[in-house]
Protein backbone atom coordinates (compact mmCIF):
# COMPACT_ATOMS: atom_id res chain seq x y z
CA UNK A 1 0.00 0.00 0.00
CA UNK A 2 2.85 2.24 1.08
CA UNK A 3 4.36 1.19 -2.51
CA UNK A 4 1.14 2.35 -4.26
CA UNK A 5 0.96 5.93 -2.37
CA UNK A 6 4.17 6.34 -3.33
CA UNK A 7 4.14 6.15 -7.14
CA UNK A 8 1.38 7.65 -7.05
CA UNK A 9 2.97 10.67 -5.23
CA UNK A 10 5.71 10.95 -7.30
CA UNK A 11 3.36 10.64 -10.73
CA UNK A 12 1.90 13.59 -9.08
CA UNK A 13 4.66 15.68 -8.48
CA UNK A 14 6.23 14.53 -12.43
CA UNK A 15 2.53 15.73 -13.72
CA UNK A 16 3.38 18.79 -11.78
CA UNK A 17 6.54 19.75 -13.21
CA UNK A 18 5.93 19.40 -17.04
CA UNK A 19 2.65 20.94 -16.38
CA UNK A 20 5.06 23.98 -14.72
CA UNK A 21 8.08 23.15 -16.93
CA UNK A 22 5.78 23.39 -20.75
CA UNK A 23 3.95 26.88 -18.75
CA UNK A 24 7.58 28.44 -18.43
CA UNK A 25 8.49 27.78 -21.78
CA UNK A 26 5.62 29.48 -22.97
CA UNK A 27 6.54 31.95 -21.19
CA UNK A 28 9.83 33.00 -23.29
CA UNK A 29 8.79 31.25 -26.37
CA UNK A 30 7.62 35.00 -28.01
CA UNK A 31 7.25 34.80 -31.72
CA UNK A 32 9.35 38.41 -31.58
CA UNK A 33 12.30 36.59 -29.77
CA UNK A 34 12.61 33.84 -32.75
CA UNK A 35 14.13 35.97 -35.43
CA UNK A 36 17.93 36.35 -32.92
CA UNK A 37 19.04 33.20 -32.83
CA UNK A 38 19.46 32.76 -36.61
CA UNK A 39 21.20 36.26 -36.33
CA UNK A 40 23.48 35.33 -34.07
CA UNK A 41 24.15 32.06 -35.84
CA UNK A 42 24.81 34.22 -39.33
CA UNK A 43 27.07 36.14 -37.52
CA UNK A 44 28.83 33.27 -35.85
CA UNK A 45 29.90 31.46 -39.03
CA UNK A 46 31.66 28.20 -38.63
CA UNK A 47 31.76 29.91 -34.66
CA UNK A 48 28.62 28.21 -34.05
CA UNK A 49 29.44 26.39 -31.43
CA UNK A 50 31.09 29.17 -29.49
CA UNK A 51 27.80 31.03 -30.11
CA UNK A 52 25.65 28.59 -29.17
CA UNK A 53 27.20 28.62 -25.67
CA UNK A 54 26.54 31.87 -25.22
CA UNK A 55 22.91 32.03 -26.15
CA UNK A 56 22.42 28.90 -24.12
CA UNK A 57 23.56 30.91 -21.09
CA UNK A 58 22.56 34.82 -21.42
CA UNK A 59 19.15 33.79 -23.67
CA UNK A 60 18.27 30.86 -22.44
CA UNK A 61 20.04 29.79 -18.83
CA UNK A 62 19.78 32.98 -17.06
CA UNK A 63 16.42 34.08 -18.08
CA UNK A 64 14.65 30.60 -16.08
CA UNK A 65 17.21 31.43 -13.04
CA UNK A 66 15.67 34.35 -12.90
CA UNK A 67 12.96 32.55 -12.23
CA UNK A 68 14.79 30.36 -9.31
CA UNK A 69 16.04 33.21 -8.35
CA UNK A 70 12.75 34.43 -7.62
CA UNK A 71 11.38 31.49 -6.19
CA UNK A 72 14.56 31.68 -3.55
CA UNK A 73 13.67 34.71 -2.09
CA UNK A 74 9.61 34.39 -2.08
CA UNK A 75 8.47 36.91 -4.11
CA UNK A 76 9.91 39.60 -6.41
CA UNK A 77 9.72 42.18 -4.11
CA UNK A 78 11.40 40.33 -1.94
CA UNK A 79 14.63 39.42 -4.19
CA UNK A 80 15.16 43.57 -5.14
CA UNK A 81 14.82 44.16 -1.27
CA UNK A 82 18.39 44.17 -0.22
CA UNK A 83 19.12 46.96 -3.10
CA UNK A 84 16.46 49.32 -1.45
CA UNK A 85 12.68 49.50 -0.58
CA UNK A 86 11.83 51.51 -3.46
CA UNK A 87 14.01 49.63 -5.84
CA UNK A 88 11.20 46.99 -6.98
CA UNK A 89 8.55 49.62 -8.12
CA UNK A 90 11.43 51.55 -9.68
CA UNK A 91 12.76 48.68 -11.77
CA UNK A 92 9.08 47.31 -12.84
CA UNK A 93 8.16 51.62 -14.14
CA UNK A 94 11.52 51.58 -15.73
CA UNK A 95 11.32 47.93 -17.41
CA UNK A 96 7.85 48.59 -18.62
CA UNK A 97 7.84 52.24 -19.76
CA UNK A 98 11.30 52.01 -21.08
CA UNK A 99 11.20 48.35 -22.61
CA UNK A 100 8.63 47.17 -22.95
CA UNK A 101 6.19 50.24 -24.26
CA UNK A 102 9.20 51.70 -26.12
CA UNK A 103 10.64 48.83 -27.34
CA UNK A 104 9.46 44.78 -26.62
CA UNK A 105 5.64 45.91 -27.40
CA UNK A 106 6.60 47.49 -30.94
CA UNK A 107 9.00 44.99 -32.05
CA UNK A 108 5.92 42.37 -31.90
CA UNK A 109 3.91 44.76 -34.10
CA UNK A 110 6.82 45.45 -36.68
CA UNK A 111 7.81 41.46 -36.97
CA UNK A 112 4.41 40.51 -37.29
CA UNK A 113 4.59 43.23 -40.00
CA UNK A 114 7.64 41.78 -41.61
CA UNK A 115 7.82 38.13 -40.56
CA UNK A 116 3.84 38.02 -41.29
CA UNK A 117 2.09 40.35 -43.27
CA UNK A 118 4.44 41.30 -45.84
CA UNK A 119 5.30 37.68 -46.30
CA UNK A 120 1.54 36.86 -47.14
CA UNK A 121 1.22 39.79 -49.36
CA UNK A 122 4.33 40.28 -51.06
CA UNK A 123 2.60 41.84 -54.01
CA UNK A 124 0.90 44.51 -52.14
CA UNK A 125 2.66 48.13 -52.82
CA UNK A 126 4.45 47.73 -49.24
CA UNK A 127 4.63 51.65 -48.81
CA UNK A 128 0.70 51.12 -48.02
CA UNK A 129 0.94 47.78 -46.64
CA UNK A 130 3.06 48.54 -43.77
CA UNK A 131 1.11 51.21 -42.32
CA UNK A 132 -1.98 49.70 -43.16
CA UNK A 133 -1.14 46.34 -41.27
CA UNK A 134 0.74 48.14 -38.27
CA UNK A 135 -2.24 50.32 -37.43
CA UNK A 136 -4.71 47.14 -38.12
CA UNK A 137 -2.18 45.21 -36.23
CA UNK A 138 -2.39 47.82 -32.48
CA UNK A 139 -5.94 48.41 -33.28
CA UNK A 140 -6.78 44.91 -32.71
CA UNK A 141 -4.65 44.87 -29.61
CA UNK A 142 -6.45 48.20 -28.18
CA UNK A 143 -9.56 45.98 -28.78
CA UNK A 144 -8.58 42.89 -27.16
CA UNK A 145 -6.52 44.78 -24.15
CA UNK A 146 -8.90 47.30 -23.24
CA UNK A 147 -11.91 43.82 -23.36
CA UNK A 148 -9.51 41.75 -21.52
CA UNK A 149 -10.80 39.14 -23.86
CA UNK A 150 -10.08 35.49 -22.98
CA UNK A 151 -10.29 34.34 -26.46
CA UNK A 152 -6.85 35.59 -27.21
CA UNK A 153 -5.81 32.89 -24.16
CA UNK A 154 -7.73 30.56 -25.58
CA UNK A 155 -6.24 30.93 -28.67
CA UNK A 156 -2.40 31.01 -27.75
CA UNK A 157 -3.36 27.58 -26.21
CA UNK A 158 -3.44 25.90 -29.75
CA UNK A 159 -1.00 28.41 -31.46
CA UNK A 160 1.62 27.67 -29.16
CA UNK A 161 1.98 23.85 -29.72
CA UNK A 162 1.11 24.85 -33.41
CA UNK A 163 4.34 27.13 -33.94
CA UNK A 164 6.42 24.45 -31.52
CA UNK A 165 5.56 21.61 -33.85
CA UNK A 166 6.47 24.01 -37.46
CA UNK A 167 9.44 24.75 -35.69
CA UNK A 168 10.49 21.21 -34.61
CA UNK A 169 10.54 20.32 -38.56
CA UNK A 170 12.35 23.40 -39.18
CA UNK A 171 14.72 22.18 -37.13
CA UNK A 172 14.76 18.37 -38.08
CA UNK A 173 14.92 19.61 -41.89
CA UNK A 174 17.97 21.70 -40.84
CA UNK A 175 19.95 18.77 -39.26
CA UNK A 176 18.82 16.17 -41.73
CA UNK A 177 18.79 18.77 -45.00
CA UNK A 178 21.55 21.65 -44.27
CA UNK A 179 21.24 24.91 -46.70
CA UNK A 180 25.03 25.22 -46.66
CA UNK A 181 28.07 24.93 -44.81
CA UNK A 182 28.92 27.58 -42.04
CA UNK A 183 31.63 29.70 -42.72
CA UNK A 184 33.17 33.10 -41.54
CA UNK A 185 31.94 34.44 -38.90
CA UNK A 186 32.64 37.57 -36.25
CA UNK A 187 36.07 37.54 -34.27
CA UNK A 188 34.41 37.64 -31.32
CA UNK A 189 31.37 35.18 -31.39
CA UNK A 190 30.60 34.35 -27.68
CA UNK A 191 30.67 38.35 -27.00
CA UNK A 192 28.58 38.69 -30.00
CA UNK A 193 26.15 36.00 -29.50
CA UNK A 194 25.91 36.99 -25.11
CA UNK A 195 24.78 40.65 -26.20
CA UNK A 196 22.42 39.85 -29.44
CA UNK A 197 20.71 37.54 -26.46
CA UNK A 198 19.96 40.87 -24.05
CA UNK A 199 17.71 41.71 -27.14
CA UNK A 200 14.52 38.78 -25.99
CA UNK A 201 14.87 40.67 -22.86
CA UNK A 202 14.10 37.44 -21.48
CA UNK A 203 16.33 37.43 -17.59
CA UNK A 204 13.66 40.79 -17.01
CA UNK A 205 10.58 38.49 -18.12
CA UNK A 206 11.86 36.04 -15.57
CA UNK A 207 12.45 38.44 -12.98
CA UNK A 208 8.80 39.63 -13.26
CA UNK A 209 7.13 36.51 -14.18
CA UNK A 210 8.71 34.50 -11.10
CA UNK A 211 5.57 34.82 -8.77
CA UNK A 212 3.46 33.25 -11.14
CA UNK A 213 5.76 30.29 -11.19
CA UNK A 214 5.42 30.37 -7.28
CA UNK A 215 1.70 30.54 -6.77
CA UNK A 216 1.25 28.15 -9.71
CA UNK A 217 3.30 25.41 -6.95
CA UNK A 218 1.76 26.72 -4.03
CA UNK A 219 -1.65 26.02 -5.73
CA UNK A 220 -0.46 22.13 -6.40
CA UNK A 221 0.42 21.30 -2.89
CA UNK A 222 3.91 22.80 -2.66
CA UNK A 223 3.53 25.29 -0.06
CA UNK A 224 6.71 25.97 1.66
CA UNK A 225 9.96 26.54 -0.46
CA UNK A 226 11.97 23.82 0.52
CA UNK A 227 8.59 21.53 -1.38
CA UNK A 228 8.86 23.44 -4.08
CA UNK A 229 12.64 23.59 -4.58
CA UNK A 230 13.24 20.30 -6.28
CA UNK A 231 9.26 20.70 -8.89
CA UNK A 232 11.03 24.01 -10.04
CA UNK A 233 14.18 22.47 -10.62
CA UNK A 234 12.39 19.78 -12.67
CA UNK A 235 10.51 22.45 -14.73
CA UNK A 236 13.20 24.91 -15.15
CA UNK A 237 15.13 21.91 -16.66
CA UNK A 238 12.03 20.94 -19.12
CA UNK A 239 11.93 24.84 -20.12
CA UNK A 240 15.60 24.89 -20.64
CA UNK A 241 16.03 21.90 -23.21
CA UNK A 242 12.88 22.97 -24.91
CA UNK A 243 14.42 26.31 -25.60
CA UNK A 244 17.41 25.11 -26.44
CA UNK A 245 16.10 22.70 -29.31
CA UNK A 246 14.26 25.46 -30.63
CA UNK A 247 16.29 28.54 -30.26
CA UNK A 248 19.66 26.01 -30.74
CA UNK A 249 18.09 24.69 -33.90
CA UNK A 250 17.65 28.42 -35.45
CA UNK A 251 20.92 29.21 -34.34
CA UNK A 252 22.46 26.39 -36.41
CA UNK A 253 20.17 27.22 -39.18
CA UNK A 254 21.40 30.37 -39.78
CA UNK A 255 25.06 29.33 -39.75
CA UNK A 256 24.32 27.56 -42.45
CA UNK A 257 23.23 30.90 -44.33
CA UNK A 258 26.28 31.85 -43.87
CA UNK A 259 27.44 30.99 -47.10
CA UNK A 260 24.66 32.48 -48.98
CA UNK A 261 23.53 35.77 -47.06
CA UNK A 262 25.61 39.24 -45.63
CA UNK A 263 26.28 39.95 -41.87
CA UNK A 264 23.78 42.52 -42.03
CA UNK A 265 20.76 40.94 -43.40
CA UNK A 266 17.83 42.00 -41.35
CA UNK A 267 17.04 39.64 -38.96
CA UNK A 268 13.04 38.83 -40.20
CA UNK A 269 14.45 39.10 -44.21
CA UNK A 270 16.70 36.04 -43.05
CA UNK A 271 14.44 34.20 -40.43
CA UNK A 272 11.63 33.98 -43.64
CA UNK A 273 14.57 33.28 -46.17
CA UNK A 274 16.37 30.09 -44.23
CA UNK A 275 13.02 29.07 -43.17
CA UNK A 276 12.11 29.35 -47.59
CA UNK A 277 15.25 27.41 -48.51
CA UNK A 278 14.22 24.46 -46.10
CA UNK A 279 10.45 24.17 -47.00
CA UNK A 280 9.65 26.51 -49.48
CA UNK A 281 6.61 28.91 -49.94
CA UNK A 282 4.31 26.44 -48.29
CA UNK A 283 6.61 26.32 -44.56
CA UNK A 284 7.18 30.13 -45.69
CA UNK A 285 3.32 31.52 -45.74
CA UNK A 286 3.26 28.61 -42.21
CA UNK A 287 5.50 30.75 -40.31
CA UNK A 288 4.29 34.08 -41.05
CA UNK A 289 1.03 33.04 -40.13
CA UNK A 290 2.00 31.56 -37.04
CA UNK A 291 4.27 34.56 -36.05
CA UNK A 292 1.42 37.14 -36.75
CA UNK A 293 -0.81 35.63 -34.50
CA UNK A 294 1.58 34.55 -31.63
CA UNK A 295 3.28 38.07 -32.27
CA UNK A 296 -0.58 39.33 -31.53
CA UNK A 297 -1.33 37.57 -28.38
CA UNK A 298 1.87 38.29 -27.05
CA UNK A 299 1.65 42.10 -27.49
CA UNK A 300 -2.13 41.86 -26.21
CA UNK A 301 -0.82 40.35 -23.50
CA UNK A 302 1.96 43.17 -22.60
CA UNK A 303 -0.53 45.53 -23.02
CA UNK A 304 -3.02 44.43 -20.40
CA UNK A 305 0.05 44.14 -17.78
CA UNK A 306 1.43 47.29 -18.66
CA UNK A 307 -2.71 48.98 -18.41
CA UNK A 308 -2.75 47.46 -14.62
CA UNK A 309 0.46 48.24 -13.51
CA UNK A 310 0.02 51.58 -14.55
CA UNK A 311 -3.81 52.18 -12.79
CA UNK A 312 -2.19 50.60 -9.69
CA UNK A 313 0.72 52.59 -9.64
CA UNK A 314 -1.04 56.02 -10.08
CA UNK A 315 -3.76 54.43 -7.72
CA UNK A 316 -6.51 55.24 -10.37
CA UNK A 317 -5.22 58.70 -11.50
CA UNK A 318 -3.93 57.18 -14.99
CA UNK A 319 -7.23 54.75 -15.76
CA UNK A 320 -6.47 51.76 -17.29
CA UNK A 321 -8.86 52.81 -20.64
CA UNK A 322 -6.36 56.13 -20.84
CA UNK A 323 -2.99 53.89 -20.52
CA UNK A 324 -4.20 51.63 -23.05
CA UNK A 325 -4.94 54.68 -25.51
CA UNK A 326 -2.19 56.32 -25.01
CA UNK A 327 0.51 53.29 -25.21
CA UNK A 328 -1.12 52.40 -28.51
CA UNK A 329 -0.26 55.26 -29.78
CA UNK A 330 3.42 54.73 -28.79
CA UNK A 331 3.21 51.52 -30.29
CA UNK A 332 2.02 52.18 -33.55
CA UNK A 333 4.89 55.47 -33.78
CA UNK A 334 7.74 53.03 -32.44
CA UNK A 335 6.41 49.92 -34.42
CA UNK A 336 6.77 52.27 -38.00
CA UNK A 337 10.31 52.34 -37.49
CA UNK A 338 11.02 49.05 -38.48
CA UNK A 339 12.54 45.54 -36.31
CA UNK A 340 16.03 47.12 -37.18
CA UNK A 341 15.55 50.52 -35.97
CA UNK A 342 13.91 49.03 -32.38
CA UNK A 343 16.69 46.94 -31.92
CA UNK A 344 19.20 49.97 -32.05
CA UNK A 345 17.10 51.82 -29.99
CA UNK A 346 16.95 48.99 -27.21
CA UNK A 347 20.70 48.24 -27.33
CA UNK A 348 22.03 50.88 -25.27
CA UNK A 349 19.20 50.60 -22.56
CA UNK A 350 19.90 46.74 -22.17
CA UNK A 351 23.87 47.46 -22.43
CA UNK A 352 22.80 49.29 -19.24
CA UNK A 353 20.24 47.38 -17.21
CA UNK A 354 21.17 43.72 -18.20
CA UNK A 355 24.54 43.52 -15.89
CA UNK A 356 22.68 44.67 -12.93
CA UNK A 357 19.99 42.18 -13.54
CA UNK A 358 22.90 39.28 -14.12
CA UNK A 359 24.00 40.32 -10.92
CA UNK A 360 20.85 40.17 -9.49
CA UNK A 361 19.79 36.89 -10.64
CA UNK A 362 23.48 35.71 -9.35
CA UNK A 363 22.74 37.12 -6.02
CA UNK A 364 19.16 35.90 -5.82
CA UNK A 365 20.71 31.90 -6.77
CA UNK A 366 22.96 32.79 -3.42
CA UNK A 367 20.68 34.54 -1.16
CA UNK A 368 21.53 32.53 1.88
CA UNK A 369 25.54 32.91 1.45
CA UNK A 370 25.03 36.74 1.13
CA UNK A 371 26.97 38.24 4.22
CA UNK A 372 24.61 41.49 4.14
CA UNK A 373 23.01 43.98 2.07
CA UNK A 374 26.27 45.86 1.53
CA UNK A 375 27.04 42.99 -1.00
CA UNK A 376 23.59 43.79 -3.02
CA UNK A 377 24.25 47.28 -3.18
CA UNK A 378 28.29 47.55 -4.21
CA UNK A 379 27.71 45.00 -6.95
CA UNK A 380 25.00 46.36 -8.47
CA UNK A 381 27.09 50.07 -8.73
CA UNK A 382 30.05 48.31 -9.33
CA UNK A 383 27.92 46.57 -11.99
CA UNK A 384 25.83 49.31 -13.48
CA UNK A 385 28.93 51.96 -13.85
CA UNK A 386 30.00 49.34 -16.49
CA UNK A 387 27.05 49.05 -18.48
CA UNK A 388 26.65 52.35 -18.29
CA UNK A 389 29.97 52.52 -20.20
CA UNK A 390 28.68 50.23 -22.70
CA UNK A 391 25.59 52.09 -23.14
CA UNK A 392 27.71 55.51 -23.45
CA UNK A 393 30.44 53.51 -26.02
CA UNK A 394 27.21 52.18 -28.03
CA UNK A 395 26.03 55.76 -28.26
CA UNK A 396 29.59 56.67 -29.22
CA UNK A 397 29.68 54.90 -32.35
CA UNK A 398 25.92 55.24 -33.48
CA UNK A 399 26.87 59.22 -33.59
CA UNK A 400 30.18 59.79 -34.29
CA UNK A 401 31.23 61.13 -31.41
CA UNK A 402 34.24 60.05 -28.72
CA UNK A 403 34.67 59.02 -25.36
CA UNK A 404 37.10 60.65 -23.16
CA UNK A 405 40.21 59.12 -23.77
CA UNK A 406 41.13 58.74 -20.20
CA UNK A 407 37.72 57.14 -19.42
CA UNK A 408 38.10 54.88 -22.32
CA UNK A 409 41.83 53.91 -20.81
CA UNK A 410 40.43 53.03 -17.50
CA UNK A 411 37.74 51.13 -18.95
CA UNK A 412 40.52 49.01 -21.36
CA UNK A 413 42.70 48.43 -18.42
CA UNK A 414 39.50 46.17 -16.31
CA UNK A 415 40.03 42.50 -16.67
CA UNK A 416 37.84 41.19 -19.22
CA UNK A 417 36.71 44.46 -20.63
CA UNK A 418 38.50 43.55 -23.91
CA UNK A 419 36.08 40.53 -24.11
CA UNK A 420 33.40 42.85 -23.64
CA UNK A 421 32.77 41.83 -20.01
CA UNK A 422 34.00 44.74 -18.09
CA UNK A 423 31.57 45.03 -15.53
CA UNK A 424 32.04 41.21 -14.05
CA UNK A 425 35.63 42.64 -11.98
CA UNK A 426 34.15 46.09 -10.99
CA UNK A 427 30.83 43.61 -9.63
CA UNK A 428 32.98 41.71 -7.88
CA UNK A 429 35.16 44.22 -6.28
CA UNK A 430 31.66 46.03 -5.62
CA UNK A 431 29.90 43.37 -3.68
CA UNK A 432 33.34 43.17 -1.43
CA UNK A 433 33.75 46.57 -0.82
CA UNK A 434 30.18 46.78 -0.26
CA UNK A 435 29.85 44.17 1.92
CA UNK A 436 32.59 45.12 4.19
CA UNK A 437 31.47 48.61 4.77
CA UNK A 438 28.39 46.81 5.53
CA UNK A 439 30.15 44.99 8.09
CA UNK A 440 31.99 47.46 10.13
CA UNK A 441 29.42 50.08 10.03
CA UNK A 442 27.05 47.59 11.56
CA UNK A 443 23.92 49.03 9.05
CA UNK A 444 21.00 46.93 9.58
CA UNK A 445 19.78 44.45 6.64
CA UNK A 446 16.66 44.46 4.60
CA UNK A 447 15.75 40.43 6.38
CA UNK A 448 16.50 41.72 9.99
CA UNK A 449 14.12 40.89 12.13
CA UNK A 450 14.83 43.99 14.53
CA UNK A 451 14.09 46.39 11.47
CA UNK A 452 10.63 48.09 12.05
CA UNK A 453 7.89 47.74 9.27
CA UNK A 454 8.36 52.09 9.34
CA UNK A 455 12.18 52.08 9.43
CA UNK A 456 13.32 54.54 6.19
CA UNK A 457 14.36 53.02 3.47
CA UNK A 458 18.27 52.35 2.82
């Protein structure tokens, strides 16, 4: 009997992780994210490999232990607590307004545009066409957000496993039926490859979607974290290989288009033309369909988190109805510009924000070895005075314009700063300065106990 309740347990708990493990995939499996990884693998070359590392950690790896990371410390709030009281609501106005209306929002509109529509219609005078099917394309969103429809759930239930199954072949045509032979390829591939990956903004996804993750254990039985450690472990492995097969798979692909297409092919141009040479028109018009609509529920999506956050953050001064109106608007001006043009315009904002959120998903993994808050806080300066660099060097080249020479020195002279990771050593030395200031001033932490619920925020 004891045998029985035992299998059956653990059947249980395996249901409970691939339910968990396919809902976190989901997560980061946007339609908008799927046109980097054949970028990266053009740019590679016959560096592939090297490339492939580096997606699998900064696009892939770090985004879901964000999510662990989250899970470790209880809540979201509760990870960014050690920084500062303030620091959560900050970072979730700053990711939103910044990314995601500015940026991760538009970028659906302009690939479903050019992965999509333009695809389905290539005969259409696209100087009318694109304005046409960007405006149709927010217009339906403003319809569906400001409804809070559930048919657009309902929907992304089936076109989810639909896109994951055209994809699968993709990828099974590309192993079995290559399109060339990788070759060339950027000097520095696993720098390349790490950065292009910031673009799926996928570790800040994680770092806001982690409650979810949380309650959706809690609601299965797992109550307490230590029940819950080893189902999220399971689930964050099923989410990694899954996006690995996938985004691996397109990575590969376009190494192979190498060969046959520039370094600076736009990313959707080359996602629709390695997708043509494997299946032709028919897996061609697939895709575009498939990305139009996931690229749709996806923004609709955004848009109703980015409505509620913004109501409950001007506690009902700023409507939902009025954010929705006015963030269309944003998205149909940003959306115009074209995939290429939001991806420049993102760069230097995630050259910025993604070390600190490396270093907070580092910290979070590492919670309980953390000395004190002192560690928190010099990393993430030590950190963010790096991207900020990277931001301002970014900026440097887009306008012609130069760096003070004895800033740029100091920056050359960091360990790994020629490799493009300069802000690892100033982290580092951050988090030990920090922490021993910390120490010998004797400031009080965010988990003390003897901290009053109306002590001022540090």
């Amino acid at each position: 009997m004891k045998r029985e309740q035992t299998l059956m347990r653990h059947a249980l708990i395996n249901k409970d992780v691939l339910v968990v493990g396919f809902a976190m995939f989901a997560i980061f499996f946007g339609a908008g994210n799927l046109i980097f990884p054949p970028q990266i693998g053009l740019l590679a070359g016959d560096k592939w490999p090297i490339a492939m590392v580096a997606l699998a950690i900064a696009g892939v790896g770090l985004p879901i232990l964000a999510i662990v990371a989250v899970a470790n410390a209880g809540s979201p709030e509760r990870l960014f607590r050690p920084y500062a009281r303030w620091f959560h609501p900050v970072f979730m106005a700053t990711l939103l307004y910044t990314g995601s209306v500015a940026a991760i929002v538009p970028r659906t509109g302009a690939t479903g545009y050019e992965a999509g529509v333009r695809v389905l219609l290539p005969d259409v005078d696209q100087a009318i066409l694109k304005p046409v099917a960007i405006i149709g394309f927010f217009l339906i969103v403003l319809a569906f957000s400001i409804k809070k429809s559930k048919v657009v759930d309902r929907i992304g239930k089936y076109l989810t496993p639909a896109l994951l199954i055209l994809l699968l072949i993709v990828v099974v045509l590309a192993l079995v039926n290559p399109i060339g032979t990788p070759t060339g390829g950027v000097d520095d591939p696993f720098y390349t490859a790490f950065t292009t990956s910031y673009q799926t903004g996928d570790v800040a996804t994680g770092l806001i979607t982690g409650a979810i993750f949380i309650a959706a254990l809690a609601g299965r039985g797992y109550s307490t974290q230590k029940q819950r450690t080893l189902p999220l472990i399971g689930a964050a492995a099923i989410a990694f290989i899954g996006l690995m097969v996938i985004y691996g798979g397109l990575e590969y692909l376009g190494a192979q288009g190498s060969a046959s297409f520039s370094a600076d092919t736009d990313a959707t141009v080359l996602l629709n033309s390695v997708v043509a040479e494997l299946g032709g028109p028919p897996a061609t018009a697939a895709l575009a369909v498939a990305v139009l609509f996931a690229t749709l529920t996806t923004a609709i999506g955004m848009a109703t988190v980015i409505g509620e956050f913004t109501e409950e953050l001007s506690r009902g001064k700023i409507t939902y109805f009025w954010t929705i109106l006015i963030i269309t608007v944003i998205f149909i001006v940003q959306a115009m510009g074209g995939v290429s043009y939001i991806i420049t315009f993102t760069t230097p904002f995630l050259l910025f924000f993604y070390p600190a959120m490396i270093i907070t998903v580092i910290l979070g993994l590492a919670r309980k070895a953390i000395p004190n808050d002192g560690v928190w806080k010099g990393a993430l300066i030590g950190a963010s005075l790096l991207g900020l660099y990277d931001a301002a060097a970014f900026l440097s080249e887009e306008f012609a314009w130069s760096l003070p020479p004895n800033l740029v020195n100091v920056q050359q002279a960091i360990p790994l700063a020629a490799a493009g990771f300069g802000w690892i050593v100033p982290g580092i030395i951050g988090a030990v300065v920090g922490g021993l200031i910390w120490r010998f001033t004797g400031l009080p932490n965010s988990d003390d106990k003897r901290l009053s619920s109306n002590a001022p925020a540090t």
